[in-house]
PDB file of N, CA and C in Angstrom:
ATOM      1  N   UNK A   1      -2.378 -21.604   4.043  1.00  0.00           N
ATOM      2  CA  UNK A   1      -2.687 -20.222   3.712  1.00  0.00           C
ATOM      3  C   UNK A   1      -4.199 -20.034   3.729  1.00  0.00           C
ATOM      4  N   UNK A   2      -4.946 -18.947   3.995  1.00  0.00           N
ATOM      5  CA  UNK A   2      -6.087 -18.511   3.836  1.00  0.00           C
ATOM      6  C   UNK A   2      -6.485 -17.024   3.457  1.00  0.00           C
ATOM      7  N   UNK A   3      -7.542 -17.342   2.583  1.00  0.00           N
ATOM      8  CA  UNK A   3      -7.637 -15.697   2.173  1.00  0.00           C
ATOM      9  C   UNK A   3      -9.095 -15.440   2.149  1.00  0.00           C
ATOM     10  N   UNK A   4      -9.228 -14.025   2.502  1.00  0.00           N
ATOM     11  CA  UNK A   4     -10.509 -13.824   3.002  1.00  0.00           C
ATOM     12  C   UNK A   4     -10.332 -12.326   2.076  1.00  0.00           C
ATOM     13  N   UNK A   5     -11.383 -11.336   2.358  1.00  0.00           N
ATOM     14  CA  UNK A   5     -11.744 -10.073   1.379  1.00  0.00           C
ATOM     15  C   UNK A   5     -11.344  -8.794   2.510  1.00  0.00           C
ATOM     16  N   UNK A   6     -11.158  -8.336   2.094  1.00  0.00           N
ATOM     17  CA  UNK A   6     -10.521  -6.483   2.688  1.00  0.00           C
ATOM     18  C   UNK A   6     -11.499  -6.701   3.942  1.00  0.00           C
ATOM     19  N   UNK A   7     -12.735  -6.290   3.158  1.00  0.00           N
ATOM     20  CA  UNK A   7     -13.649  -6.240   4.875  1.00  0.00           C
ATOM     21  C   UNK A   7     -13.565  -7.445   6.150  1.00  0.00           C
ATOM     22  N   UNK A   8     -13.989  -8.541   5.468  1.00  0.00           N
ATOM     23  CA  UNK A   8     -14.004  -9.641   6.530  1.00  0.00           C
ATOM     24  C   UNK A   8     -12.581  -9.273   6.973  1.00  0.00           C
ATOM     25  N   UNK A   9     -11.652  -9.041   6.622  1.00  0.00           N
ATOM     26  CA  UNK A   9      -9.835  -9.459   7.894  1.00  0.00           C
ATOM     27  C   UNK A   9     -10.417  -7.721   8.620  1.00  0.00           C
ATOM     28  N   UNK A  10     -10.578  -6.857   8.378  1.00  0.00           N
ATOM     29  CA  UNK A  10     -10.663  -5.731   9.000  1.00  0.00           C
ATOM     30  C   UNK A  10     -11.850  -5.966   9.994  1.00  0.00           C
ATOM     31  N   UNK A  11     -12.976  -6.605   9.794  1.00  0.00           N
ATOM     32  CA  UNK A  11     -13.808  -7.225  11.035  1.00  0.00           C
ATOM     33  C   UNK A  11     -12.961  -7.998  12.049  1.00  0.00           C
ATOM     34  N   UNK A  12     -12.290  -8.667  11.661  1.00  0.00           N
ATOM     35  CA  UNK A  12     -11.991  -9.655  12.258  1.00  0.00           C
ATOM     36  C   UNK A  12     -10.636  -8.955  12.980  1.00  0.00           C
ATOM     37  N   UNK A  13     -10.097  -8.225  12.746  1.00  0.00           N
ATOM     38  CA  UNK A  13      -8.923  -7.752  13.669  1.00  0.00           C
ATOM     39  C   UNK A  13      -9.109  -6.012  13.814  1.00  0.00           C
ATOM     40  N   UNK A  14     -10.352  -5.153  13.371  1.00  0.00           N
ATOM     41  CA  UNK A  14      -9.979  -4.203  13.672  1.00  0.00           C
ATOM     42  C   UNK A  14      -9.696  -3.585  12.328  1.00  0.00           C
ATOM     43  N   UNK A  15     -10.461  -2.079  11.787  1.00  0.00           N
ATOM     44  CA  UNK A  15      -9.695  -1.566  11.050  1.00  0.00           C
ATOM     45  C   UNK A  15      -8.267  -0.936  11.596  1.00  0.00           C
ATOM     46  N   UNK A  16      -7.935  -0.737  12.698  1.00  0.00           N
ATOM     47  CA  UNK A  16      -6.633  -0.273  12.757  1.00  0.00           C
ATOM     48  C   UNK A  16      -5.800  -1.378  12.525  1.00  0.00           C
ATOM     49  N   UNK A  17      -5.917  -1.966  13.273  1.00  0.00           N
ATOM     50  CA  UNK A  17      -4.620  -3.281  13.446  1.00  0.00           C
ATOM     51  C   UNK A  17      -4.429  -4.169  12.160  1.00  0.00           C
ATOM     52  N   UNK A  18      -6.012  -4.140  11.486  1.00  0.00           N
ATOM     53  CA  UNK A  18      -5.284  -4.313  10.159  1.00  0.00           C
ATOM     54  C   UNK A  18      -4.349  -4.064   9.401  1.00  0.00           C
ATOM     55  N   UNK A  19      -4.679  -2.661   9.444  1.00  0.00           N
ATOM     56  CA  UNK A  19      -3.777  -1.337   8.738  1.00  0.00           C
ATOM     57  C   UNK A  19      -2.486  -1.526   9.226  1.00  0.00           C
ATOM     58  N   UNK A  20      -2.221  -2.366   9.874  1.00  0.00           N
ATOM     59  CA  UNK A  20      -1.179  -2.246  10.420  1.00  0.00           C
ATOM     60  C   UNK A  20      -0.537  -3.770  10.183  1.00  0.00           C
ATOM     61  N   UNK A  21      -0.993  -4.807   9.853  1.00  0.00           N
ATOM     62  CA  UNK A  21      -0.487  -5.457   9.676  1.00  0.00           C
ATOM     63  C   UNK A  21      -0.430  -5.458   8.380  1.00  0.00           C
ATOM     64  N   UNK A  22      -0.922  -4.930   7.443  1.00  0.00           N
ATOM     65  CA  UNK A  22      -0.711  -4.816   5.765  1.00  0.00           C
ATOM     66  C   UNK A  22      -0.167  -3.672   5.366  1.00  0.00           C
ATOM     67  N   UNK A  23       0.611  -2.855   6.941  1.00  0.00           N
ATOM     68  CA  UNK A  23       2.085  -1.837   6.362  1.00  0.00           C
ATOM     69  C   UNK A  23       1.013  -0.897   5.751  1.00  0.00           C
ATOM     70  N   UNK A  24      -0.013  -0.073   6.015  1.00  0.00           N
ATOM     71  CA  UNK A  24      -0.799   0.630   5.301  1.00  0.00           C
ATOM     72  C   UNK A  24      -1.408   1.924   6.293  1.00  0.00           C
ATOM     73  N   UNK A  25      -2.005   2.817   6.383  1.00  0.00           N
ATOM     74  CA  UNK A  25      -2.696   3.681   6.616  1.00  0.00           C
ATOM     75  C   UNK A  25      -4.299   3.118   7.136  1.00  0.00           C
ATOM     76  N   UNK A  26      -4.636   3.754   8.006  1.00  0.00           N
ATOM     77  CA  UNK A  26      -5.641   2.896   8.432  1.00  0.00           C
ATOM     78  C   UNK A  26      -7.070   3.695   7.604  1.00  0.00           C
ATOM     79  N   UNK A  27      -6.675   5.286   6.906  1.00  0.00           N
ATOM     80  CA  UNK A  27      -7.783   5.612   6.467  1.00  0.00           C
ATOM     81  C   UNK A  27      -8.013   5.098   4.707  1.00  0.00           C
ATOM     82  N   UNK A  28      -6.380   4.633   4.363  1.00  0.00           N
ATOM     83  CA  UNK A  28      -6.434   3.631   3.170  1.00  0.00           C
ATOM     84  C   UNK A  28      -7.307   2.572   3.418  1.00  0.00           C
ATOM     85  N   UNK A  29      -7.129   2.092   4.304  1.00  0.00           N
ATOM     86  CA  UNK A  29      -7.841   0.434   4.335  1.00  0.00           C
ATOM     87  C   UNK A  29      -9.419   0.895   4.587  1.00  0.00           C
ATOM     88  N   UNK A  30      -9.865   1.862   4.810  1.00  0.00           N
ATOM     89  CA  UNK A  30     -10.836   2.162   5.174  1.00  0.00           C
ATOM     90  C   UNK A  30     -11.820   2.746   3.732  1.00  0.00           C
ATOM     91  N   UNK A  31     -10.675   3.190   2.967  1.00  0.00           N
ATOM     92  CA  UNK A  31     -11.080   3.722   1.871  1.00  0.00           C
ATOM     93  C   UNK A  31     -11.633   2.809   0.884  1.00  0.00           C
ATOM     94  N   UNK A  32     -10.208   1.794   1.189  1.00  0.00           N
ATOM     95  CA  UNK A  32     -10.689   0.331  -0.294  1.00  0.00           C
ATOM     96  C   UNK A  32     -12.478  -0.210   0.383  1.00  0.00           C
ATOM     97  N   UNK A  33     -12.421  -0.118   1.106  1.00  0.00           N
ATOM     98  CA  UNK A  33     -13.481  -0.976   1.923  1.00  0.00           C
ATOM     99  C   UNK A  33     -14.633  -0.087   1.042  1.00  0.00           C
ATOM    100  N   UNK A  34     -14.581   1.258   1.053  1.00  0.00           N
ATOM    101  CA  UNK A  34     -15.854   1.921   1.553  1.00  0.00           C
ATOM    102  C   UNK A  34     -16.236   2.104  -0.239  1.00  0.00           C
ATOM    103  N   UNK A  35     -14.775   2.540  -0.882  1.00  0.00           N
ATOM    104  CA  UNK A  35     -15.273   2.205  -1.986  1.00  0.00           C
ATOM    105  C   UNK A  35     -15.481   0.666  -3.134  1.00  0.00           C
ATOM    106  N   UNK A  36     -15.640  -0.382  -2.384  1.00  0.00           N
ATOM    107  CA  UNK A  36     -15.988  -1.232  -2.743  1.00  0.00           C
ATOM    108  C   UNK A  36     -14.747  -2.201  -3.162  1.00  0.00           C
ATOM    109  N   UNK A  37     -13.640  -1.893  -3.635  1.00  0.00           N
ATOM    110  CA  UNK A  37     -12.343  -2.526  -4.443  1.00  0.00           C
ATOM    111  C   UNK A  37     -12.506  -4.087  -3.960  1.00  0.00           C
ATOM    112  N   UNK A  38     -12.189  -4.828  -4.883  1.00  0.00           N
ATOM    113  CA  UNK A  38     -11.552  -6.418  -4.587  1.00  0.00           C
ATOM    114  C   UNK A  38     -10.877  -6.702  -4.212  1.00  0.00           C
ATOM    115  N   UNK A  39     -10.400  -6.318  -2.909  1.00  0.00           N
ATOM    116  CA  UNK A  39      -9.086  -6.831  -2.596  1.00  0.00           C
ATOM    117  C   UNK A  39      -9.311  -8.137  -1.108  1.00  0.00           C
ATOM    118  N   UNK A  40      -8.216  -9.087  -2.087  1.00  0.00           N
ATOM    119  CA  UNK A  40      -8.109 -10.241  -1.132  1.00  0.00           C
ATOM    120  C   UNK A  40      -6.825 -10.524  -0.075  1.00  0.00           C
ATOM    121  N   UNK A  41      -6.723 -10.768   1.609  1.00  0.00           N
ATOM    122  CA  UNK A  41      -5.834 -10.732   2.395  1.00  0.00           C
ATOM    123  C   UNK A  41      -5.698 -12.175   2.404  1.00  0.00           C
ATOM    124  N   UNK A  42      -4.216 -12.771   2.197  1.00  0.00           N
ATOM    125  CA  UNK A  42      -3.931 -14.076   2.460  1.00  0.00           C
ATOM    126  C   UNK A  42      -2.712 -14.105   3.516  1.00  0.00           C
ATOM    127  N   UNK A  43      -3.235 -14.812   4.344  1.00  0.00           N
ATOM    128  CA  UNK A  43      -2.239 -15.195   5.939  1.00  0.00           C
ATOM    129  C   UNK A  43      -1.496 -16.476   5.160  1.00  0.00           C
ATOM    130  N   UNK A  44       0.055 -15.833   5.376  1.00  0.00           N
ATOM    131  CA  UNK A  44       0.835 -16.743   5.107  1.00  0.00           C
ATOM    132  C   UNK A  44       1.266 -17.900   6.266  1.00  0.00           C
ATOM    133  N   UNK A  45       1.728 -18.898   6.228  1.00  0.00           N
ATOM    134  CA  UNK A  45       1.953 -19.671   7.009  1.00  0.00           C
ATOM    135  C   UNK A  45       3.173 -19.108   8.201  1.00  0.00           C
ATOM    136  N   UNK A  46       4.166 -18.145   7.781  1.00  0.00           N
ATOM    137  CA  UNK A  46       5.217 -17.687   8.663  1.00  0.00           C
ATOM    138  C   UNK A  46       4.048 -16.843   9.446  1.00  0.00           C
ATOM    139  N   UNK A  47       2.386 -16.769   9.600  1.00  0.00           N
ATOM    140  CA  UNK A  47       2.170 -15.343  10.218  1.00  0.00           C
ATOM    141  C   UNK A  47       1.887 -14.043   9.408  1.00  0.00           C
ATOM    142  N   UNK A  48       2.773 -13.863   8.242  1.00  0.00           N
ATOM    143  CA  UNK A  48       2.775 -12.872   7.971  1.00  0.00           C
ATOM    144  C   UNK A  48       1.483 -12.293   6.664  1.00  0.00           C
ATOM    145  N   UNK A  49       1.005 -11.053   6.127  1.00  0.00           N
ATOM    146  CA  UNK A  49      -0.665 -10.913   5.309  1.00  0.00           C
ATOM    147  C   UNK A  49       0.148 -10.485   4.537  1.00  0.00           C
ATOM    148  N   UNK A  50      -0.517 -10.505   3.304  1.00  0.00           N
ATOM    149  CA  UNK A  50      -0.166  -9.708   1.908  1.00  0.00           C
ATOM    150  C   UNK A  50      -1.661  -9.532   1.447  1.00  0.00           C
ATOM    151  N   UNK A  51      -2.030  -8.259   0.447  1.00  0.00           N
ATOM    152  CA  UNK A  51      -2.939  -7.511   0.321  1.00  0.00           C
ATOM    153  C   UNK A  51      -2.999  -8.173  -1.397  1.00  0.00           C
ATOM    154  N   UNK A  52      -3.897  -8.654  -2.153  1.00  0.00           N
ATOM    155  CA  UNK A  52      -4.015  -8.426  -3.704  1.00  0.00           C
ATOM    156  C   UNK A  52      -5.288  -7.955  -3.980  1.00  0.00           C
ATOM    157  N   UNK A  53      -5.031  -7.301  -5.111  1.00  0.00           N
ATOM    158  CA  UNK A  53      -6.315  -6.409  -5.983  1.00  0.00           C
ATOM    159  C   UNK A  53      -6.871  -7.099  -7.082  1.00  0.00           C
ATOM    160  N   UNK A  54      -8.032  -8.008  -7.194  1.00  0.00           N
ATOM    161  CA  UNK A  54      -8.479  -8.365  -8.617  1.00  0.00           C
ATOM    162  C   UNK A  54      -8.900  -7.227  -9.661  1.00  0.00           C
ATOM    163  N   UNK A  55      -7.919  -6.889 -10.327  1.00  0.00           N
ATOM    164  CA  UNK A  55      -8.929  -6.039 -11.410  1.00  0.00           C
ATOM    165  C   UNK A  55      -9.134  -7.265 -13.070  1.00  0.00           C
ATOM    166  N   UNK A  56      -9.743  -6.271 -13.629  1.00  0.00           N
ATOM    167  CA  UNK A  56      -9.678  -6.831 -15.007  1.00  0.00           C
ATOM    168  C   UNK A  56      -8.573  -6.430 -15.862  1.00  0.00           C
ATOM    169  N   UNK A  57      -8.228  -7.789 -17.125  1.00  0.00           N
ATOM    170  CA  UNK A  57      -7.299  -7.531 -17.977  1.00  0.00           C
ATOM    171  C   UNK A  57      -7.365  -7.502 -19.020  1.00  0.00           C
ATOM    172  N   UNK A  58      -7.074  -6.447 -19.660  1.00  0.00           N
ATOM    173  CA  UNK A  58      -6.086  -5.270 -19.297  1.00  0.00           C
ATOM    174  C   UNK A  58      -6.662  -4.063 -18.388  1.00  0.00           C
ATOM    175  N   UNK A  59      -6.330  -3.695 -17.807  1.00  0.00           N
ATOM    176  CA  UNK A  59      -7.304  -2.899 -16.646  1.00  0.00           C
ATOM    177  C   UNK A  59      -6.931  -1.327 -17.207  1.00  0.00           C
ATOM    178  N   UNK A  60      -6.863  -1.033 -18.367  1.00  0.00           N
ATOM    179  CA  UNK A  60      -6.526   0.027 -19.333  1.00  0.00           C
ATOM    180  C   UNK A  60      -8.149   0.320 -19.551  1.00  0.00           C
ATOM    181  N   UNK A  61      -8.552   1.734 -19.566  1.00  0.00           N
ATOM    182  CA  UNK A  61     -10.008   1.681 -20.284  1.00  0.00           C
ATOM    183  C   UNK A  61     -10.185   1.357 -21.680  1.00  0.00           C
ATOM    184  N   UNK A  62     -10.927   0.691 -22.176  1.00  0.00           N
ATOM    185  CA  UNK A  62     -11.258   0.907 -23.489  1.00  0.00           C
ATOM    186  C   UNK A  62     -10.854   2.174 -24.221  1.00  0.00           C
ATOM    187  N   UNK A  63     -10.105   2.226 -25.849  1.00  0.00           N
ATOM    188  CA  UNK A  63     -10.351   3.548 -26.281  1.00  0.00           C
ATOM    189  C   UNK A  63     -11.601   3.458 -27.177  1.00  0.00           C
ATOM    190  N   UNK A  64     -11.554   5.093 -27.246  1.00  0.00           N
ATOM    191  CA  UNK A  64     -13.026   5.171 -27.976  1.00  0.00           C
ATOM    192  C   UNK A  64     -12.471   5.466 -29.458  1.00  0.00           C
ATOM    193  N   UNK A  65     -13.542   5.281 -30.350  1.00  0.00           N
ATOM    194  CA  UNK A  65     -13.238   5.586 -31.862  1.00  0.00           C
ATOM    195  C   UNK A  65     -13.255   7.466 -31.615  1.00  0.00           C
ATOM    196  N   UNK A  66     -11.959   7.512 -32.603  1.00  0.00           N
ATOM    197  CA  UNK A  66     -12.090   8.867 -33.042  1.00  0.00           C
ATOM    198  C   UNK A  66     -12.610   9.238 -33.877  1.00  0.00           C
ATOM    199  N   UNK A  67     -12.980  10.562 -33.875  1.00  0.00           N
ATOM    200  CA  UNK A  67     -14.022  10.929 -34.206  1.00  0.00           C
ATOM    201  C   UNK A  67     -13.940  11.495 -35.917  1.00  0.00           C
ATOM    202  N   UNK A  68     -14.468  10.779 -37.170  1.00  0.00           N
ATOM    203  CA  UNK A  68     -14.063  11.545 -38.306  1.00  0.00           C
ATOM    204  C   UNK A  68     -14.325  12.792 -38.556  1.00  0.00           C
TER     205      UNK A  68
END
């Protein structure tokens, strides 16, 4: 298996054909890119990519104190 970041696999094959091999919209893939997101593409051994998102956990915002 190997995994590389949103941008590098979209260099490397094309933002379309990406988009297309991660079952997606090509102005989605274009979007995660542009706004920065973490997302990592891992080539499975059958051939086939899957897309993951690192966020933080709990990826809930902080609440704020209410206010007395």
């Amino acid at each position: 298996m190997k995994r590389v970041q949103l941008s590098e696999f979209a260099k490397a094959h094309g933002q379309t054909k990406a988009a297309q091999l991660l079952g997606m919209a090509q102005g989605s893939l274009s979007k995660a890119i542009r706004t920065g997101r973490d997302v990592y593409v891992t080539e499975h051994e059958d051939g086939t990519f899957t897309a993951e998102e690192l966020r933080p956990f709990p990826s809930q915002h902080p609440k704020k104190p209410e206010a007395a």
